[in-house]
C-alpha atoms as a PDB file:
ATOM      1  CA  UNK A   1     169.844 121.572  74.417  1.00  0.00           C
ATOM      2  CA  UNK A   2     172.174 123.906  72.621  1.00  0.00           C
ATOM      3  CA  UNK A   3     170.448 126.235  71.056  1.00  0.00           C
ATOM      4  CA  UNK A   4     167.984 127.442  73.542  1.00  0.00           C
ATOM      5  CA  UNK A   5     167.267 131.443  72.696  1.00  0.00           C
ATOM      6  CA  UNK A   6     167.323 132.599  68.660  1.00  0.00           C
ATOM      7  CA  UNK A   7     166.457 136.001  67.891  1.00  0.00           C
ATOM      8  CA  UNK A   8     165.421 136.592  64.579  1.00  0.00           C
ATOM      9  CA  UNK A   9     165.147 139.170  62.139  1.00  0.00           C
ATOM     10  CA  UNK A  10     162.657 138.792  58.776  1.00  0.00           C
ATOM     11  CA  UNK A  11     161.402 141.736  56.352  1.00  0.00           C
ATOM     12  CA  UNK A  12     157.749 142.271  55.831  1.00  0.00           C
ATOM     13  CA  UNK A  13     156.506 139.663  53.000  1.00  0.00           C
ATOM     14  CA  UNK A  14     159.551 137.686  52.649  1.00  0.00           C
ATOM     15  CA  UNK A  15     159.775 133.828  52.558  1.00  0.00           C
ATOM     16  CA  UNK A  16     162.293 132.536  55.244  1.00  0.00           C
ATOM     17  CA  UNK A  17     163.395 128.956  55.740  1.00  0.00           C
ATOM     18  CA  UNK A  18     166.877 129.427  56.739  1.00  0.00           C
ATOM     19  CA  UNK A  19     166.391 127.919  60.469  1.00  0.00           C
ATOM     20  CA  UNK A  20     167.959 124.783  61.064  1.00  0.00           C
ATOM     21  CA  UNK A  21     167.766 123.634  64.743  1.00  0.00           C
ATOM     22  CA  UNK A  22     169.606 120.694  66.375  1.00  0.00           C
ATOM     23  CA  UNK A  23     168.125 119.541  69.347  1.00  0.00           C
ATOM     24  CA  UNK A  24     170.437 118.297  71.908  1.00  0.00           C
ATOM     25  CA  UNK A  25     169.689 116.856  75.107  1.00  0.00           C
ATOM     26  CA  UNK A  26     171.688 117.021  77.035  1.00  0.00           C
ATOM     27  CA  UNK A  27     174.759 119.489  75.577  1.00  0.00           C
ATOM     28  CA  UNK A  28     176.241 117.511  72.572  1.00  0.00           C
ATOM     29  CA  UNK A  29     173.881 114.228  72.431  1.00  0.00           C
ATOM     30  CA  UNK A  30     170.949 114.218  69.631  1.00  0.00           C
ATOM     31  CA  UNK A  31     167.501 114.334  70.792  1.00  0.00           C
ATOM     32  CA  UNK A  32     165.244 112.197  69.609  1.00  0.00           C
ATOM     33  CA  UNK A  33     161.571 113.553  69.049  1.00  0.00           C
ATOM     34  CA  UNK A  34     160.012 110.170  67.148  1.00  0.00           C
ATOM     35  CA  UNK A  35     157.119 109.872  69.315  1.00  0.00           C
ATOM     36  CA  UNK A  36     156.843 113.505  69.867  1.00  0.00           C
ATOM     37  CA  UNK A  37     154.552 116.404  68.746  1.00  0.00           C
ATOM     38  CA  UNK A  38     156.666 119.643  67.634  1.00  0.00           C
ATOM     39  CA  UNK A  39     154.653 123.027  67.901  1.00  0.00           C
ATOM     40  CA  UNK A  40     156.178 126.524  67.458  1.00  0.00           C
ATOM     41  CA  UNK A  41     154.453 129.783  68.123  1.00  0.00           C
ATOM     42  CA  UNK A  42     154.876 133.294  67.462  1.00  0.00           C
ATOM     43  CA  UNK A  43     153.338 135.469  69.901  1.00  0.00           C
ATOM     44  CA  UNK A  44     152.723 139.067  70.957  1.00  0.00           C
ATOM     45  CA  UNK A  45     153.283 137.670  74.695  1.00  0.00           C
ATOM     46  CA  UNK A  46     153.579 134.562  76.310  1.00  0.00           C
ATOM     47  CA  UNK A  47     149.947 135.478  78.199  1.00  0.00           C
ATOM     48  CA  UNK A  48     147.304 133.533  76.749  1.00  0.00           C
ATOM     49  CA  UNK A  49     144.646 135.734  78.438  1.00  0.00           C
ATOM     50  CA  UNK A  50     146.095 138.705  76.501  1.00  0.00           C
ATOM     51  CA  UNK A  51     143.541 141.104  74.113  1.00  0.00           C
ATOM     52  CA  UNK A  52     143.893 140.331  71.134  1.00  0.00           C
ATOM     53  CA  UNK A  53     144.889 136.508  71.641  1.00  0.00           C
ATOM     54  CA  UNK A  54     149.062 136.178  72.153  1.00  0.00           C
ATOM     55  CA  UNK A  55     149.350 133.558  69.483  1.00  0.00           C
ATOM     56  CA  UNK A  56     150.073 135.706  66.645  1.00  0.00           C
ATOM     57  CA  UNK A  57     151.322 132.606  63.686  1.00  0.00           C
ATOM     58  CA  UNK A  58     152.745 129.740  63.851  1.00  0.00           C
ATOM     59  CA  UNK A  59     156.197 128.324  62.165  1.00  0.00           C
ATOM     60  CA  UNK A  60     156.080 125.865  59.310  1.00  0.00           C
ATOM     61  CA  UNK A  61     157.964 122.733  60.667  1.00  0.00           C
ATOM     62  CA  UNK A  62     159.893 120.219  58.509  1.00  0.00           C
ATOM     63  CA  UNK A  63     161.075 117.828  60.512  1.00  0.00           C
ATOM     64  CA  UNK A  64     164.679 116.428  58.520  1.00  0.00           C
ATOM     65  CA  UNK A  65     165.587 113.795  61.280  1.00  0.00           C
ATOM     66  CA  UNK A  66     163.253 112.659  63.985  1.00  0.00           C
ATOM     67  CA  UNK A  67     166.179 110.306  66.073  1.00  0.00           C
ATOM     68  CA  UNK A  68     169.224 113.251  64.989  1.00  0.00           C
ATOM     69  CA  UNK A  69     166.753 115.882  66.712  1.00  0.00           C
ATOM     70  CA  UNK A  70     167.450 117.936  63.088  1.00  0.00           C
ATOM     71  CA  UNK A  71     164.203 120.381  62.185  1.00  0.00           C
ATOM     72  CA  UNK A  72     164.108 123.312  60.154  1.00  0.00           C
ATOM     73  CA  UNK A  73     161.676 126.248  60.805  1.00  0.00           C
ATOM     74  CA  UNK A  74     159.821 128.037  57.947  1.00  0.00           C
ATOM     75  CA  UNK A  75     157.878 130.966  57.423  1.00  0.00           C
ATOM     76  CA  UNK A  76     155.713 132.013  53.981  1.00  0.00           C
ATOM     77  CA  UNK A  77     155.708 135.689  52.574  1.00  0.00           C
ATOM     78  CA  UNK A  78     151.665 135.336  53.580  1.00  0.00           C
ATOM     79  CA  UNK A  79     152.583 134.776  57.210  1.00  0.00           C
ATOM     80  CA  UNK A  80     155.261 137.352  57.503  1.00  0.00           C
ATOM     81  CA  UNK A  81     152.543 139.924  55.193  1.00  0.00           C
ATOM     82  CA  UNK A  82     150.371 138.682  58.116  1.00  0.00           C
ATOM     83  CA  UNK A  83     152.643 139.610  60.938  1.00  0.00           C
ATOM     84  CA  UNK A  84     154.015 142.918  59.580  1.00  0.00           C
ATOM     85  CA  UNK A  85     152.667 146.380  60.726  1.00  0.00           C
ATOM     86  CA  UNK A  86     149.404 146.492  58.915  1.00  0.00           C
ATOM     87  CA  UNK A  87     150.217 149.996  57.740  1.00  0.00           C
ATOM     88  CA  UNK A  88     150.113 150.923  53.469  1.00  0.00           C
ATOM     89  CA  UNK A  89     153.828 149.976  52.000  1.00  0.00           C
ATOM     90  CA  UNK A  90     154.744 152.572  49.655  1.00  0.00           C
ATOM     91  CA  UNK A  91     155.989 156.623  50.824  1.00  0.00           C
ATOM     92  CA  UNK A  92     152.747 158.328  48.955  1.00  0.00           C
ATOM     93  CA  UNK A  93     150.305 155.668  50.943  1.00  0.00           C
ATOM     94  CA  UNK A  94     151.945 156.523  54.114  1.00  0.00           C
ATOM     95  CA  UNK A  95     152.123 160.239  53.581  1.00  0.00           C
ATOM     96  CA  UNK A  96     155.929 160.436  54.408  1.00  0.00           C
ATOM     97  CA  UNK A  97     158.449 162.472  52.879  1.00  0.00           C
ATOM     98  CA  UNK A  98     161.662 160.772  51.350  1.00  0.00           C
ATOM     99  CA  UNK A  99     163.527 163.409  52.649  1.00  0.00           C
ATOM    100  CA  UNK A 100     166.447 161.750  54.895  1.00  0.00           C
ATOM    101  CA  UNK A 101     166.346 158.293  56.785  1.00  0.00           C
ATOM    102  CA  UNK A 102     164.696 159.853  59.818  1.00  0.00           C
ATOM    103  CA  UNK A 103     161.329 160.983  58.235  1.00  0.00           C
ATOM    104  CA  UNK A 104     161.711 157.320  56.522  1.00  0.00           C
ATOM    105  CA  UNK A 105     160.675 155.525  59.351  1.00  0.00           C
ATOM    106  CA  UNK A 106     157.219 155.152  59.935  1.00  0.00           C
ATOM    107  CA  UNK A 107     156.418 156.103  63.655  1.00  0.00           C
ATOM    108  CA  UNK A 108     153.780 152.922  63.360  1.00  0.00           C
ATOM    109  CA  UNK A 109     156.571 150.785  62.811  1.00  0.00           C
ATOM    110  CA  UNK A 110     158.837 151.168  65.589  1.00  0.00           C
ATOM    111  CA  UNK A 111     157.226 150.779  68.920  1.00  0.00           C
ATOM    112  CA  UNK A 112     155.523 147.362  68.858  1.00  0.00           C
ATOM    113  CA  UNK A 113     159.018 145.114  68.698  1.00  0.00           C
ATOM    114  CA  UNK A 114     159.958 142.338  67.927  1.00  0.00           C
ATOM    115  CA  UNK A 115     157.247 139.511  68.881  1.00  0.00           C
ATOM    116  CA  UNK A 116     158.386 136.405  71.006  1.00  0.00           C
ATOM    117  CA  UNK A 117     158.361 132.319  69.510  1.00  0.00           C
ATOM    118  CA  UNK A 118     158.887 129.242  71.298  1.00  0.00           C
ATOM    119  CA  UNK A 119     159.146 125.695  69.974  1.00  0.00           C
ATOM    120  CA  UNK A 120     157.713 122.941  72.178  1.00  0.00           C
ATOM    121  CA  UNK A 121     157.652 119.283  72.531  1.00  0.00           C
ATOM    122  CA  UNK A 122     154.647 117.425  73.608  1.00  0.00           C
ATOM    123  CA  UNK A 123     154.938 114.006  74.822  1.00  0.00           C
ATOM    124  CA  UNK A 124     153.805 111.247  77.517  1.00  0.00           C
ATOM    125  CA  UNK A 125     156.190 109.464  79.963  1.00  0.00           C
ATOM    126  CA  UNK A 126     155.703 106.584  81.810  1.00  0.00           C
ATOM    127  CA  UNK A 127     155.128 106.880  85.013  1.00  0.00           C
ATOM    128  CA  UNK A 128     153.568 103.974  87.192  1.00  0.00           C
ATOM    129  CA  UNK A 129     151.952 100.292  87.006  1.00  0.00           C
ATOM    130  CA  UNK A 130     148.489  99.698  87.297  1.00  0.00           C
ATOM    131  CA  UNK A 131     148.338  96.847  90.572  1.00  0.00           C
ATOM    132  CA  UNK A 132     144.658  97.357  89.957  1.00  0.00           C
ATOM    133  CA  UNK A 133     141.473  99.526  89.102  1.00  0.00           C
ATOM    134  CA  UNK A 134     138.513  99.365  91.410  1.00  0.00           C
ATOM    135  CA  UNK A 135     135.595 101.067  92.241  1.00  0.00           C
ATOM    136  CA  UNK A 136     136.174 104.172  94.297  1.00  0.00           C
ATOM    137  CA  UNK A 137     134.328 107.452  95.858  1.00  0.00           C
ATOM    138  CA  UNK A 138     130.865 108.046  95.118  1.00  0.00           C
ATOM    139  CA  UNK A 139     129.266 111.004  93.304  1.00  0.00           C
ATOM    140  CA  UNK A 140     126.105 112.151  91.909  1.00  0.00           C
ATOM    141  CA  UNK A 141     126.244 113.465  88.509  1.00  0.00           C
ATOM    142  CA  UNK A 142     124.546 116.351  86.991  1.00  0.00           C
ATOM    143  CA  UNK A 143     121.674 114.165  85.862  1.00  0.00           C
ATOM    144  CA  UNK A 144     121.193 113.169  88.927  1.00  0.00           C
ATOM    145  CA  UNK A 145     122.642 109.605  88.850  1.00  0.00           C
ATOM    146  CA  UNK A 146     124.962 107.854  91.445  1.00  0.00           C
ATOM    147  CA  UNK A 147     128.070 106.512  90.212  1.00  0.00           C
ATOM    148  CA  UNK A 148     131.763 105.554  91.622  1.00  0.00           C
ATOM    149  CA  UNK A 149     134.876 107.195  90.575  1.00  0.00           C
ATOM    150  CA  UNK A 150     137.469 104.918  88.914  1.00  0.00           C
ATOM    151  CA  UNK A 151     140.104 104.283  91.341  1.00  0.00           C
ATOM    152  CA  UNK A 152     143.605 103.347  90.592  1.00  0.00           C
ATOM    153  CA  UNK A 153     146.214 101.575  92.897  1.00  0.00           C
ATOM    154  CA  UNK A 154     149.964 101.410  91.629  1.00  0.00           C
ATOM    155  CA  UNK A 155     152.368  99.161  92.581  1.00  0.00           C
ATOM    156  CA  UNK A 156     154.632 101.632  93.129  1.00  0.00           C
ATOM    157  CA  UNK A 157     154.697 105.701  93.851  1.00  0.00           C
ATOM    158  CA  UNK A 158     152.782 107.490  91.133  1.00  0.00           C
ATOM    159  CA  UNK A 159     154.181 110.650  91.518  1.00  0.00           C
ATOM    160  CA  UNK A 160     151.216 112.501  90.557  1.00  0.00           C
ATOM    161  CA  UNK A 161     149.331 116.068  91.261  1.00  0.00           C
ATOM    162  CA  UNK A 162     145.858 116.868  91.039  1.00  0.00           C
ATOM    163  CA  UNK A 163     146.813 118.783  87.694  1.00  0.00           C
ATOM    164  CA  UNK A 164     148.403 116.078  85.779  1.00  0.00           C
ATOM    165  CA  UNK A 165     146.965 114.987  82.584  1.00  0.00           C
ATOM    166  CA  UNK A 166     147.050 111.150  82.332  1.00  0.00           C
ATOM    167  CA  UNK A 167     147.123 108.201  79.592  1.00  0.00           C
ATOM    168  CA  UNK A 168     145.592 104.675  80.432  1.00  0.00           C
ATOM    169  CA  UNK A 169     147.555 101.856  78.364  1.00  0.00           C
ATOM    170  CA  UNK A 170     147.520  97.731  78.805  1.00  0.00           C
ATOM    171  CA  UNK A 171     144.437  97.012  81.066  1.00  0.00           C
ATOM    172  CA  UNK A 172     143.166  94.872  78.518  1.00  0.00           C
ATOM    173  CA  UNK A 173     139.859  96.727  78.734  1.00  0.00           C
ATOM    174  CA  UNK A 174     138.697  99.472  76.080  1.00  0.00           C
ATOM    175  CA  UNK A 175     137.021 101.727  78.508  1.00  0.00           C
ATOM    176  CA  UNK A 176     140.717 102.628  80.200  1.00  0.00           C
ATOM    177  CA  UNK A 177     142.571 101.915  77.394  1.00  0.00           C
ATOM    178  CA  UNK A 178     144.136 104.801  75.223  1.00  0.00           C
ATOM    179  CA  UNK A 179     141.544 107.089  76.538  1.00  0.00           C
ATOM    180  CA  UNK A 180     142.124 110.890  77.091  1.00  0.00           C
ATOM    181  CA  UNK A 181     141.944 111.809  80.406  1.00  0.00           C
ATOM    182  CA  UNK A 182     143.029 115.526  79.902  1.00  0.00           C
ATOM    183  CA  UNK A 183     139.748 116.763  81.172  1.00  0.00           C
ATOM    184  CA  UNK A 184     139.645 115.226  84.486  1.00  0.00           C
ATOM    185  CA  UNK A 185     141.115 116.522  88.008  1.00  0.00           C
ATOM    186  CA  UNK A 186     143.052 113.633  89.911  1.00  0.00           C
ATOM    187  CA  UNK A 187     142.277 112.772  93.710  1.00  0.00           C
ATOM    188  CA  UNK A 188     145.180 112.196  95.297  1.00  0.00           C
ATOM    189  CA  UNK A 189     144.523 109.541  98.047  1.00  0.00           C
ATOM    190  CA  UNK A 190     148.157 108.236  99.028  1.00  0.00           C
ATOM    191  CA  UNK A 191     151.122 107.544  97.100  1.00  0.00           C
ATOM    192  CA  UNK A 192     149.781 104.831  95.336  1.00  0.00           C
ATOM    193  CA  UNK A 193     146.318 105.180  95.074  1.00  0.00           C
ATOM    194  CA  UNK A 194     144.291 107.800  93.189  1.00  0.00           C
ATOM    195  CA  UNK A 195     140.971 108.606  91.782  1.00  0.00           C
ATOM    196  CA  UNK A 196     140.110 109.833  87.945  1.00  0.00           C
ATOM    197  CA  UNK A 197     137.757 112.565  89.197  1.00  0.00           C
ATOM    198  CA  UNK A 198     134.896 113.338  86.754  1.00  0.00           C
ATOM    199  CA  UNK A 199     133.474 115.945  84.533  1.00  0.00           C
ATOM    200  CA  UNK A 200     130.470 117.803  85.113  1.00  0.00           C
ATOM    201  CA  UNK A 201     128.924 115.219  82.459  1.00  0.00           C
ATOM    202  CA  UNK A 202     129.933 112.522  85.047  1.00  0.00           C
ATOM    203  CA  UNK A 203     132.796 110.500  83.144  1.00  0.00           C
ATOM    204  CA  UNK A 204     134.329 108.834  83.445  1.00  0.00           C
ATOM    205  CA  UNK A 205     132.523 106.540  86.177  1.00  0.00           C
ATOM    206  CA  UNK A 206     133.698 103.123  87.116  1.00  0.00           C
ATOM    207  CA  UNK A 207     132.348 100.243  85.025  1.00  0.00           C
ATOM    208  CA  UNK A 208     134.807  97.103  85.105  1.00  0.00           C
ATOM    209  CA  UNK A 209     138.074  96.020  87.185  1.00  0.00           C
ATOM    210  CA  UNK A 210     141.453  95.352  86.170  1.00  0.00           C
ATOM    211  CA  UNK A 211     144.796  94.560  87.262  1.00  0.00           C
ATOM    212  CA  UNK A 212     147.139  95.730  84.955  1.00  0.00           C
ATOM    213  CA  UNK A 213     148.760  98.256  82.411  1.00  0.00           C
ATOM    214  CA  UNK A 214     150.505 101.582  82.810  1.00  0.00           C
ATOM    215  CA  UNK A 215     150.105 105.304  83.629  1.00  0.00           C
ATOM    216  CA  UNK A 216     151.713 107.809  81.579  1.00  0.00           C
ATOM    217  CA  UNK A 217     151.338 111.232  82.119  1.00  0.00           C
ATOM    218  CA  UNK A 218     151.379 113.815  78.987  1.00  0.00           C
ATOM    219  CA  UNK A 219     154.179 116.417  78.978  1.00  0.00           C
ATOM    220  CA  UNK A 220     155.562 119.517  77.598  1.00  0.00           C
ATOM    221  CA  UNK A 221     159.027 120.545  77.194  1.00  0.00           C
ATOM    222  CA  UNK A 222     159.916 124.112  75.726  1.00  0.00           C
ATOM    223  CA  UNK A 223     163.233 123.222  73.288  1.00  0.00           C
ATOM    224  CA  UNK A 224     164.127 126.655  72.527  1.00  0.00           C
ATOM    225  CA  UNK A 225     162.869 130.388  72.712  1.00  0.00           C
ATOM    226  CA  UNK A 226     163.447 133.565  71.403  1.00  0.00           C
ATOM    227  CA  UNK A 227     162.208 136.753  69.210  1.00  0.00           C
ATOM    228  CA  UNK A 228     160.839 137.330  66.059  1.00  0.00           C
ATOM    229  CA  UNK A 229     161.833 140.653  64.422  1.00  0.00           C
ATOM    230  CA  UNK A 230     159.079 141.654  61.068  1.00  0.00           C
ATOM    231  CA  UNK A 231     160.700 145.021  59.923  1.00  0.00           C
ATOM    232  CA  UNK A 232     158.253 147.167  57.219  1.00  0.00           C
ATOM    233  CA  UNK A 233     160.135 147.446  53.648  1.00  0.00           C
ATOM    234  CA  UNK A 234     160.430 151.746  54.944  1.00  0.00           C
ATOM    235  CA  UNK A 235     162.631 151.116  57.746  1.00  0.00           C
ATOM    236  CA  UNK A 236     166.315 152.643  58.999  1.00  0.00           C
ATOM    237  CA  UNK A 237     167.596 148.603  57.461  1.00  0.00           C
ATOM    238  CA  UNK A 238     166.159 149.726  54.384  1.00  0.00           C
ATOM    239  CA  UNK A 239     167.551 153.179  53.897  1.00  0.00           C
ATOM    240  CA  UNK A 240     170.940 154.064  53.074  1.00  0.00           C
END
């Protein structure tokens, strides 16, 4: 796409709603996102396992033109109030002296940066047809039951890891069909065959056969990435 890193600069407890993004994939050609889901976080760092949590806020998006990849990005004086410094805004709450820009700048301000945003896509893409679904490896559950893992045979190279998350479409029968399989590992047994495996609560298990429909496998795509600047009102911007 071409806009891929936007750096951004906002003052504590101001509106902003200026951001207009075209998405273009590749260089030049629109992007449609119809059957997409748009997400953009703020963060302290791109570590989820980070103390406190790295998702800081989260951008208002209003998507303008789904098939012209056209979105803008928004962000309410509450949620830059919200990511600001947490520090008192006036001179006599702060205890500083207006006496020259350097004694201005609260030392609280300066040394935790700009935070860092992305805007994703998530998706699913087609990836194989089902040849047919059959009753594969057993396993006891935690309840102590024996059951068969739902196998899957394609009619041509899945192209799948262990770690892919999977959608189920067209097998005519409700217990595949539009089900989330996000939970579950994959077994990979060749290139065309491959086992749903299941959750400690044993499911899915195989109950009924079938010979057709699709695999699609649920993606994410970052669109563009960059940082997200919240300077207090008693800053070096704001003196003069």
């Amino acid at each position: 796409m071409a806009l891929d890193n936007i750096a951004i600069t906002v003052r504590e407890g101001d509106s902003f709603d200026e951001l207009f993004i075209a998405l273009e994939k590749p260089w030049g050609t629109p992007h449609n996102y119809t059957n997409s889901v748009l997400v953009a976080d703020i963060r302290r760092f791109f570590n989820n396992s980070t103390t406190p949590a790295s998702a800081v806020d989260s951008f208002g998006i209003v998507e303008l033109d789904k098939t012209g990849g056209k979105i803008q990005l928004r962000l309410t004086s509450q949620q830059t109030e919200a990511l600001g410094r947490n520090v008192p805004k006036g001179y006599e709450e702060r205890g500083i002296s207006q006496s020259g820009i350097s004694f201005g700048v609260d030392p609280e301000d300066e040394p935790q940066g700009p935070y860092l945003w992305d805007l994703r896509e998530y998706f699913s893409q087609s990836q194989a047809s089902i040849g047919g679904i059959s009753s594969g490896t057993s396993f006891t559950s935690s309840a102590g039951v024996t059951s068969n893992r739902v196998r899957i045979t394609t009619t041509t190279a899945h192209k799948l890891t262990s770690k892919d998350q999977i959608l189920i479409t067209g097998t005519g029968q409700t217990v595949y069909d539009g089900v989330n399989f996000s939970n579950n590992q994959l077994t990979i047994i060749s290139s065309t065959v491959f086992e749903i495996v299941p959750t400690t609560a044993g499911s899915p298990t195989f109950s009924v056969s079938a010979s057709s429909g699709t695999i699609s496998v649920y993606k994410e795509d970052t669109l563009a990435i960059g940082t997200l600047e919240v300077i207090p009102r008693i800053s070096r911007d704001s003196v003069t």
